[in-house]
C-alpha atoms as a PDB file:
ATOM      1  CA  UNK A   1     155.501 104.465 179.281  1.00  0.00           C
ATOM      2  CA  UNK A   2     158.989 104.071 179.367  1.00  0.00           C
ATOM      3  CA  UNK A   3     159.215 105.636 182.694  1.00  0.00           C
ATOM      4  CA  UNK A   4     156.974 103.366 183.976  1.00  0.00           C
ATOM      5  CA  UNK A   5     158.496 100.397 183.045  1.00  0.00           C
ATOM      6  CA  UNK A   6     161.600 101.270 184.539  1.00  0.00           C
ATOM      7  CA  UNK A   7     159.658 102.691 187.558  1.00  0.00           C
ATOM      8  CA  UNK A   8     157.972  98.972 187.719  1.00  0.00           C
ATOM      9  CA  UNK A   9     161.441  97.360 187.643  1.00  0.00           C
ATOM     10  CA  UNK A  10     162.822  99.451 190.156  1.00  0.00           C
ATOM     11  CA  UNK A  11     160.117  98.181 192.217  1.00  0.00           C
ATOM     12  CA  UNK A  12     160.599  94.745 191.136  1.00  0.00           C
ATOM     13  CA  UNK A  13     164.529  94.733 192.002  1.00  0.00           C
ATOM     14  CA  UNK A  14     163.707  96.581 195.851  1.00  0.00           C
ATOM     15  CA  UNK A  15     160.996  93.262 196.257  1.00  0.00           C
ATOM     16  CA  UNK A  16     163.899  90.862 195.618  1.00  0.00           C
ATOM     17  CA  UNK A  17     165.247  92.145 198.539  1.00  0.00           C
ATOM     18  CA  UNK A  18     162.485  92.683 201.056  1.00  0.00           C
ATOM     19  CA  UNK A  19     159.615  90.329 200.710  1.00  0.00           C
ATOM     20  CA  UNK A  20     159.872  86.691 199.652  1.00  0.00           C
ATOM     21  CA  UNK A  21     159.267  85.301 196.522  1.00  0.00           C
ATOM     22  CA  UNK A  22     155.103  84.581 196.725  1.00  0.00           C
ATOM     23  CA  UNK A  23     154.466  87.865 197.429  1.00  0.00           C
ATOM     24  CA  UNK A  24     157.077  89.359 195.116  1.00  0.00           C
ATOM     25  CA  UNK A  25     154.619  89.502 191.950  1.00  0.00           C
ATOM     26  CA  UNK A  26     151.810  90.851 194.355  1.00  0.00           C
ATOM     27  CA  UNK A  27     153.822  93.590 195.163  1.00  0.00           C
ATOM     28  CA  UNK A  28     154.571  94.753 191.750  1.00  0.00           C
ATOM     29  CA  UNK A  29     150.843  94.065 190.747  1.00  0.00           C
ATOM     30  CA  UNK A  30     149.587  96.410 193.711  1.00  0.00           C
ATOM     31  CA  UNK A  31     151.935  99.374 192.016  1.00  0.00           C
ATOM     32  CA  UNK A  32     150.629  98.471 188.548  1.00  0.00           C
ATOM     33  CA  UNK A  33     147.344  99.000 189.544  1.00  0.00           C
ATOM     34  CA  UNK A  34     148.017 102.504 191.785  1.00  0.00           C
ATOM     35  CA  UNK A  35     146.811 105.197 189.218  1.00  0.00           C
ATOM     36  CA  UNK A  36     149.619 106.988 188.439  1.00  0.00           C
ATOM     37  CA  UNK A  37     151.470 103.940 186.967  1.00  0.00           C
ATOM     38  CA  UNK A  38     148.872 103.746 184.642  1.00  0.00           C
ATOM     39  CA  UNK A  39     145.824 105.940 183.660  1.00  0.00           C
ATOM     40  CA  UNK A  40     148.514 109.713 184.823  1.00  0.00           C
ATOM     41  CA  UNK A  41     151.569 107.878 183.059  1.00  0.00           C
ATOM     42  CA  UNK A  42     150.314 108.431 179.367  1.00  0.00           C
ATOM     43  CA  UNK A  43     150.558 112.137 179.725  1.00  0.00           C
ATOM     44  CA  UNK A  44     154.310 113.217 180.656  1.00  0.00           C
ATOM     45  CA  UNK A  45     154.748 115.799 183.437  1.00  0.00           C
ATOM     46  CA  UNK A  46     158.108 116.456 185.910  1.00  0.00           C
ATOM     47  CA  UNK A  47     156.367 114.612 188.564  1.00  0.00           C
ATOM     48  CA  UNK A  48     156.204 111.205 186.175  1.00  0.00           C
ATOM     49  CA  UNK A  49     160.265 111.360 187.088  1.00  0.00           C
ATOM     50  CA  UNK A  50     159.963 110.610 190.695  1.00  0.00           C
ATOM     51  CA  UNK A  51     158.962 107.075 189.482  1.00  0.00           C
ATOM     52  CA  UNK A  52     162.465 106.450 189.189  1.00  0.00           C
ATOM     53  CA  UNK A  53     164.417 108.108 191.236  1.00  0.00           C
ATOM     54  CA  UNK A  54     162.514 107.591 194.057  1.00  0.00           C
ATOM     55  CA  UNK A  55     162.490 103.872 193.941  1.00  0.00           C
ATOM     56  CA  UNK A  56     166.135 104.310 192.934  1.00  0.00           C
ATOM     57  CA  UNK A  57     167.004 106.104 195.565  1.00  0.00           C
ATOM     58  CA  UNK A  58     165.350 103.126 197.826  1.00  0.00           C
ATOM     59  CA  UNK A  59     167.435 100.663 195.709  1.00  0.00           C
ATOM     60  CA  UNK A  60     170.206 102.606 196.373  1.00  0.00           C
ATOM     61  CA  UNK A  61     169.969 102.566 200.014  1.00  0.00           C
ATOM     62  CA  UNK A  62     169.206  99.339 200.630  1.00  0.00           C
ATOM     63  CA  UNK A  63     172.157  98.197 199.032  1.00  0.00           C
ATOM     64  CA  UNK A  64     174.401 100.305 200.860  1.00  0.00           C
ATOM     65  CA  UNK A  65     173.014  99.403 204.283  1.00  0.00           C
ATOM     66  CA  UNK A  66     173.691  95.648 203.184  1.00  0.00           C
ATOM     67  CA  UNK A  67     177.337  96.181 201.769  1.00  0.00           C
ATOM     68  CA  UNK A  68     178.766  99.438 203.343  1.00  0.00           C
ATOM     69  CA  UNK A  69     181.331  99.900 201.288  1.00  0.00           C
ATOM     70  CA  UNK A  70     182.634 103.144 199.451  1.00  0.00           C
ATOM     71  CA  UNK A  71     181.110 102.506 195.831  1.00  0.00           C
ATOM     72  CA  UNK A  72     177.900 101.473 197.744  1.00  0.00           C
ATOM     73  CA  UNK A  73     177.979 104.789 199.187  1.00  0.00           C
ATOM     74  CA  UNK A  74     178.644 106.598 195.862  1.00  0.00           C
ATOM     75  CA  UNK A  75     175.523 104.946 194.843  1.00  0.00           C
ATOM     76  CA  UNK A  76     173.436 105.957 197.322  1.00  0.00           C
ATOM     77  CA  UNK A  77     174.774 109.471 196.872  1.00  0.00           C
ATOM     78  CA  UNK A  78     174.171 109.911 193.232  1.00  0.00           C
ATOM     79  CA  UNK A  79     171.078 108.646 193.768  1.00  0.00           C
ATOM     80  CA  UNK A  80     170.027 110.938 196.114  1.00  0.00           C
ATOM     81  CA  UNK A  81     171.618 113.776 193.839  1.00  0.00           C
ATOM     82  CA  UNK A  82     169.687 112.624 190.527  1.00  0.00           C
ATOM     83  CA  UNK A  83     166.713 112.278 193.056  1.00  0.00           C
ATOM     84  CA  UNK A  84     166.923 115.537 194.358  1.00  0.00           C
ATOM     85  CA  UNK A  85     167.052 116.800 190.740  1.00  0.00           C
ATOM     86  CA  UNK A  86     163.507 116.027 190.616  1.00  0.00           C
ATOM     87  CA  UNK A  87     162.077 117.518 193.383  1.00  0.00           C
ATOM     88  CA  UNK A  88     163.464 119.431 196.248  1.00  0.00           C
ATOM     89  CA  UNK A  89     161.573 117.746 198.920  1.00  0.00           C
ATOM     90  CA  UNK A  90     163.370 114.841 198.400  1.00  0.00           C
ATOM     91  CA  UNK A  91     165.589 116.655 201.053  1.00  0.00           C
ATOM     92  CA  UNK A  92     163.529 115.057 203.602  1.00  0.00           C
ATOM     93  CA  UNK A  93     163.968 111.066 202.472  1.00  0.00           C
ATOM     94  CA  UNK A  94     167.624 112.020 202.074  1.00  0.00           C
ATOM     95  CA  UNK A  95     167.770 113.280 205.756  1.00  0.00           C
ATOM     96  CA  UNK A  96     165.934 109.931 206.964  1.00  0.00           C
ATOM     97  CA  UNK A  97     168.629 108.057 205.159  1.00  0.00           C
ATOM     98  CA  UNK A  98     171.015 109.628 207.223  1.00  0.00           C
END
């Protein structure tokens, strides 16, 4: 459950930058209520990961388009690295980033 709490306030942190703040808590309610952030996340599995670093990786990107600056870009790239840790298709949201 601790996975999905951070995985929730990943989610929160990439809504304060893309919608405004009405539909900010609708946002995170409409990924509470998806199924694997709550009935799948009781019972751990590898896949329960990409709840983080995907949205992470998101995070991570967004702020680097906004601020283009070198530790931005470390960021992004650790990111992608702990990301890709996860799962290796992550190879393709890593080649959309670039």
């Amino acid at each position: 459950m601790a996975t999905l709490g951070c995985g929730l306030v990943i989610c929160w942190l990439i809504s304060l930058r893309v919608v405004d703040r009405r539909r900010r808590l609708l946002r995170c309610g409409d990924a509470r209520v998806y199924p694997i952030f709550n009935f799948k996340g009781f019972k751990y599995n590898p896949d329960l990961l990409q709840l983080v670093t995907l949205p992470l990786l998101v995070l991570a990107y967004l702020h680097a388009f906004e601020k283009r600056s070198l530790r931005s870009g470390l960021w992004l790239g650790l990111a992608g690295a702990l990301a890709l840790m996860t799962k290796y298709w992550v190879l393709t949201m890593i080649g959309a980033i670039e």
